[in-house]
Structures are given as structure tokens and as C-alpha cells.
N, C-alpha and C. Protein backbone atom coordinates (compact mmCIF):
# COMPACT_ATOMS: atom_id res chain seq x y z
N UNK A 1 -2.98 2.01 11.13
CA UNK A 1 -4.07 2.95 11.06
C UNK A 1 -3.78 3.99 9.99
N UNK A 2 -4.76 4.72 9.25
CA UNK A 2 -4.45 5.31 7.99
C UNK A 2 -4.63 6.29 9.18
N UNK A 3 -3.89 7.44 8.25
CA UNK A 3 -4.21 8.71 8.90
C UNK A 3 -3.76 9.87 7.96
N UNK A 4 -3.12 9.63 6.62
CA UNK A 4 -2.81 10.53 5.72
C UNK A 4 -3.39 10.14 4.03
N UNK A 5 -3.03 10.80 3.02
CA UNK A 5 -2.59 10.45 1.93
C UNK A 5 -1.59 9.62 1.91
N UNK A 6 -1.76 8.47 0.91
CA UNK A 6 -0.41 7.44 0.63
C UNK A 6 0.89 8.08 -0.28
N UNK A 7 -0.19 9.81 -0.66
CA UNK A 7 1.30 10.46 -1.80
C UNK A 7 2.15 11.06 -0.79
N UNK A 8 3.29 10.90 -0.87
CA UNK A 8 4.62 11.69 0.41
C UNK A 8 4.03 13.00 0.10
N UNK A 9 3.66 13.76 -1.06
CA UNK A 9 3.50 15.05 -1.35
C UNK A 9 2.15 15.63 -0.85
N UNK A 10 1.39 14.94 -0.62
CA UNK A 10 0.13 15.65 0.00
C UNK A 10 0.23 15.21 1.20
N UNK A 11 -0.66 16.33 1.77
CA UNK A 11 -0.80 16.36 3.26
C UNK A 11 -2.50 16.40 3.59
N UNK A 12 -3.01 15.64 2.80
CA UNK A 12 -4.87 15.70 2.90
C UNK A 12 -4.64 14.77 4.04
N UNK A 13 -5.47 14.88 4.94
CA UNK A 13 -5.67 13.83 6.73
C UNK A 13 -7.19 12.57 6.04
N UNK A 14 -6.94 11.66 6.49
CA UNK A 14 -8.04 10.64 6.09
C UNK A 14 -9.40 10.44 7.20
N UNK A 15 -10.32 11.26 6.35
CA UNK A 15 -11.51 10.88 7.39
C UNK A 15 -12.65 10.27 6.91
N UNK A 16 -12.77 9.45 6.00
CA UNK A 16 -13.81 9.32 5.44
C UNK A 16 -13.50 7.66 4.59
N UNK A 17 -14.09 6.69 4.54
CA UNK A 17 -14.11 5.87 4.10
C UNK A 17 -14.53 6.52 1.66
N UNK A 18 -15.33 7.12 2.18
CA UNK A 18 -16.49 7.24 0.88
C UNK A 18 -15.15 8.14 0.32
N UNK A 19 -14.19 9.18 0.80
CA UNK A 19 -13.33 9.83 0.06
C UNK A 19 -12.51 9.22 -0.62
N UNK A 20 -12.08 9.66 -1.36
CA UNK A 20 -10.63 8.89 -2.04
C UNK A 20 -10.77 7.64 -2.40
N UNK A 21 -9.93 6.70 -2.25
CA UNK A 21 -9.77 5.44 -2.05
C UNK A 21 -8.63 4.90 -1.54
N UNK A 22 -9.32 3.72 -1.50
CA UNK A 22 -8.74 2.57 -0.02
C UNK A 22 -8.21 1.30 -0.98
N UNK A 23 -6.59 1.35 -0.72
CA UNK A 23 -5.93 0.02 -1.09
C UNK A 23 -5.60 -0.78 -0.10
N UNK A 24 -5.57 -2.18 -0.86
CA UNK A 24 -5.44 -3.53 0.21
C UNK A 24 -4.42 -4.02 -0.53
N UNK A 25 -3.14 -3.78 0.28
CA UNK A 25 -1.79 -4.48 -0.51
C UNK A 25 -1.76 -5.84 0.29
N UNK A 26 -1.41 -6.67 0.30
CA UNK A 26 -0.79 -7.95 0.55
C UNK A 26 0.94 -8.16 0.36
N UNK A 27 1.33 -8.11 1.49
CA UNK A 27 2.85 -8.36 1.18
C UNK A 27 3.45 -9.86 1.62
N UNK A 28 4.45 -9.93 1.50
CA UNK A 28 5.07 -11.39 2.64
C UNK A 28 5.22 -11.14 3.61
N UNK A 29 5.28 -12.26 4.75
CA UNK A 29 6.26 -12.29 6.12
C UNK A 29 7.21 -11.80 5.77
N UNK A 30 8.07 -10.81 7.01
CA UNK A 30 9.52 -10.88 7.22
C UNK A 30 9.28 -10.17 8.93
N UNK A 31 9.55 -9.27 8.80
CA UNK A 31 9.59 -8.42 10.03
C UNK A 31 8.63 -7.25 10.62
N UNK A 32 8.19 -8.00 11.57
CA UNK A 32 6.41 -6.91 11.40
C UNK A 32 7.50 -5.16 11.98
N UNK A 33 6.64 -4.55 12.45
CA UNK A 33 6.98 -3.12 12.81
C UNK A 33 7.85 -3.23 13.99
N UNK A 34 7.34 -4.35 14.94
CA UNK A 34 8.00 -3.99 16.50
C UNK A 34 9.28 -5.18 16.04
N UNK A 35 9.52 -5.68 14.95
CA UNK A 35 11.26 -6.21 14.90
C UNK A 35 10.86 -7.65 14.75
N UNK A 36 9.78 -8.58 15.43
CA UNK A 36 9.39 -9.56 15.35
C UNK A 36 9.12 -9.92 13.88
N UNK A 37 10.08 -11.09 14.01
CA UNK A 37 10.14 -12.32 12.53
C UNK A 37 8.39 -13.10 12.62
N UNK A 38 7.96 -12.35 11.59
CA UNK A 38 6.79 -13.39 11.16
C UNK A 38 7.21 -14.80 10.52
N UNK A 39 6.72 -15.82 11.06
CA UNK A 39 7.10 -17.17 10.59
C UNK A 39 6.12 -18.12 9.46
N UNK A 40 6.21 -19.19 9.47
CA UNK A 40 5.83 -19.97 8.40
C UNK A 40 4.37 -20.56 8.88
N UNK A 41 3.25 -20.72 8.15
CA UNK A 41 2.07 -21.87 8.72
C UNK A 41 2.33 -22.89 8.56
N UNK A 42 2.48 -23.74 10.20
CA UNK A 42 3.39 -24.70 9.48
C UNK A 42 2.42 -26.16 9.04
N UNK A 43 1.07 -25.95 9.44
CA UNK A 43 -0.24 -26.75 8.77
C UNK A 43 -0.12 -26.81 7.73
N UNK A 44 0.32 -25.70 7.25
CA UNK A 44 0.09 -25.34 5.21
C UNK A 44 1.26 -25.34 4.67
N UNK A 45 2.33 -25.58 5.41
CA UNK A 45 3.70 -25.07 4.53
C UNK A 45 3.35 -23.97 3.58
N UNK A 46 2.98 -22.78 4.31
CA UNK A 46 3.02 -21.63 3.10
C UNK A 46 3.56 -20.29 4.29
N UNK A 47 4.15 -19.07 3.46
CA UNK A 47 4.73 -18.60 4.51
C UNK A 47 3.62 -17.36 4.90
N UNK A 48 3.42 -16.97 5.84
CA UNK A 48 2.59 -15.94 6.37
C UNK A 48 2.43 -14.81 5.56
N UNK A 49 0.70 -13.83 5.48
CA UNK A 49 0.98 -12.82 4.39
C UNK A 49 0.63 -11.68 5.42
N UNK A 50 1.13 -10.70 5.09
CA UNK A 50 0.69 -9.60 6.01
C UNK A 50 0.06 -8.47 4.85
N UNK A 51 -1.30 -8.25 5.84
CA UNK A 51 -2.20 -7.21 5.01
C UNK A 51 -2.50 -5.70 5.32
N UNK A 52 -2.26 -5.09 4.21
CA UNK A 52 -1.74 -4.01 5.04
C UNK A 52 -2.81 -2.36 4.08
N UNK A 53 -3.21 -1.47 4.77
CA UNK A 53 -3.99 -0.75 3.89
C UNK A 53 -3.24 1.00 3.57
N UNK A 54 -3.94 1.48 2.64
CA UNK A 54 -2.90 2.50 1.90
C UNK A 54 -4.48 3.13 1.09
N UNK A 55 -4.34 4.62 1.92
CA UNK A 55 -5.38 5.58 1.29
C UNK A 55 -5.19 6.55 0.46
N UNK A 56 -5.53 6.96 -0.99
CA UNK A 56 -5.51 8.24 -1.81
C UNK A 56 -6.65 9.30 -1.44
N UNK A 57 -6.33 10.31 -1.45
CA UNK A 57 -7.27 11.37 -1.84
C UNK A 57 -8.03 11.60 -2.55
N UNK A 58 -9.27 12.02 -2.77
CA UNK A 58 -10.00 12.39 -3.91
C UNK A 58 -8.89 12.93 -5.11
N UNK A 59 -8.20 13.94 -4.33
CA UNK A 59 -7.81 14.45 -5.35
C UNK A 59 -6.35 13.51 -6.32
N UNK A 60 -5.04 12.60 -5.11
CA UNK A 60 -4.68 12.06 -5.64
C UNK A 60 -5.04 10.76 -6.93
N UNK A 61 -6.22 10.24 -6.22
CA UNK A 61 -6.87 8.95 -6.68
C UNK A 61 -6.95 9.18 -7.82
N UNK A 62 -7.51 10.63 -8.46
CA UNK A 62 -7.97 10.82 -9.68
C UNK A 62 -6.53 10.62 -10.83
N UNK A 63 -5.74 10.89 -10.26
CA UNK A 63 -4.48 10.61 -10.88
C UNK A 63 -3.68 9.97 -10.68
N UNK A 64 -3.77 9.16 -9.46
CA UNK A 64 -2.31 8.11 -9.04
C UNK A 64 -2.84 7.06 -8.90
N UNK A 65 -2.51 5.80 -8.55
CA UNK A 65 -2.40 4.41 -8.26
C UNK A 65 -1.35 3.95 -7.02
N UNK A 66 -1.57 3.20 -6.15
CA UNK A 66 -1.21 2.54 -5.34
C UNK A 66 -0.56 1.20 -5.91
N UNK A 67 0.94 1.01 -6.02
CA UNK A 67 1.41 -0.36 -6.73
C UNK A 67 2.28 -0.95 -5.66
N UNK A 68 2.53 -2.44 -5.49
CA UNK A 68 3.56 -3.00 -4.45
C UNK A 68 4.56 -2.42 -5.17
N UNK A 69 5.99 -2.60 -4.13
CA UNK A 69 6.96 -2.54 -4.45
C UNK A 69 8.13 -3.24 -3.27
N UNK A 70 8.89 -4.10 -3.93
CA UNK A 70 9.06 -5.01 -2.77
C UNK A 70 10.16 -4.11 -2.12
N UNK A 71 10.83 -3.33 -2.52
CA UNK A 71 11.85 -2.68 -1.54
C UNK A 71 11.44 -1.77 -0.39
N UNK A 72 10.38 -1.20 -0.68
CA UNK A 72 10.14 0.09 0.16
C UNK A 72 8.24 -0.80 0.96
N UNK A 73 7.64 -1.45 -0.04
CA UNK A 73 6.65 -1.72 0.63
C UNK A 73 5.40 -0.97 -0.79
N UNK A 74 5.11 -0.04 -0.86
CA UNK A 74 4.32 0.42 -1.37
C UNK A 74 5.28 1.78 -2.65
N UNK A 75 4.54 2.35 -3.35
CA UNK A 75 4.75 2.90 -4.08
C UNK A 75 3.64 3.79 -5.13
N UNK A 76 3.85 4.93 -5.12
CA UNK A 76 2.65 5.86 -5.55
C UNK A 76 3.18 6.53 -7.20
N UNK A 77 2.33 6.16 -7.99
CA UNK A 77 2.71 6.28 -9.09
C UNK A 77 1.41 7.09 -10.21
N UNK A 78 1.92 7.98 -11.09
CA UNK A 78 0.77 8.54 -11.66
C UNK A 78 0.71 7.24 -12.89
N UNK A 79 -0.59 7.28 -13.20
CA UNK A 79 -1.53 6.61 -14.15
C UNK A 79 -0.72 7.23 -15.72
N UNK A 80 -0.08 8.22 -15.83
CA UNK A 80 0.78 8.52 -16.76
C UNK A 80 2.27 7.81 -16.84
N UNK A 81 2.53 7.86 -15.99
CA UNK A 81 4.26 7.04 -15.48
C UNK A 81 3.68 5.44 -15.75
N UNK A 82 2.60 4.88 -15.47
CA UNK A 82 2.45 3.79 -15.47
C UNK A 82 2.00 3.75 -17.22
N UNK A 83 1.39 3.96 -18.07
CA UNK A 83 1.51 4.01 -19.15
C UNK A 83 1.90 4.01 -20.32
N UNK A 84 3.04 5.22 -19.69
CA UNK A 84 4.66 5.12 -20.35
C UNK A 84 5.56 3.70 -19.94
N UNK A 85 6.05 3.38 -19.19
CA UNK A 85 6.36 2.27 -19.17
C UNK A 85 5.50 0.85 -19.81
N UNK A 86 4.50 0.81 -19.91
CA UNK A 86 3.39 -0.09 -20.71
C UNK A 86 3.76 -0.16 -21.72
N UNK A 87 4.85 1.59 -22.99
CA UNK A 87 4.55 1.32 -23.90
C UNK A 87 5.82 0.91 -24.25
């Protein structure tokens, strides 16, 4: 359930679909929250994806981005930091 900003640094509360914006990360199986090993489909031989959502602020949105990051899960990055590295 969202209930904040996705920036560690703001503290805006999420009430509004129409505010900010709303990311849809997709990660892999491994270990949901309560410790349980997500496993394989084993119809499809493909391994399970878990979908997971991540909200900005009006005010972050205007300047940050929502990017995976496989160590931590998610990662909040300004549209400047991402640029610089581009170049």
C-alpha cells in the first residue's frame, strides 16, 4: 500500500491518484515480505514476477524519476543525475 513519497527525503502522505505520479516496477521472484520463497511457473518454465507500485509527489515528480535497482529494489534519482551519467 502506498502511503508516502518514494523520495526518503520528503515526507508528502499519498492521497490522490491524479497527484504526482504512480510507478509500476516489475521485479523477480525471490523472497516476498513475510520470508516466503516465491517459486517458478512451472507450466511456463519462467520464474515468477512480482509487481510492485512506487509514488512521487507533485513536487518530486517534477524533478525525479523512479528507476529499478536490483540491490535495494527501487531507487530515486533526479532527471539531472540521470543525464549526467547519459553523457
Amino acid at each position: 500500500m502506498l502511503s508516502k513519497c518514494a523520495n526518503p527525503d520528503c515526507s508528502a502522505s499519498f492521497r490522490y491518484l491524479h497527484q504526482g505520479r504512480l510507478f509500476r516496477i516489475e521485479t523477480s521472484a525471490g523472497l516476498d515480505r513475510r520470508g516466503v520463497t516465491l517459486g517458478v511457473d512451472d507450466d511456463k518454465k519462467k520464474p515468477l514476477r512480482r509487481i510492485e507500485f512506487y509514488w512521487l509527489c507533485e513536487d518530486c515528480a517534477k524533478k525525479m524519476t523512479v528507476i529499478p535497482d536490483k540491490e535495494t529494489g527501487i531507487s530515486v534519482r533526479s532527471f539531472k543525475y540521470l543525464q549526467a551519467i547519459a553523457s
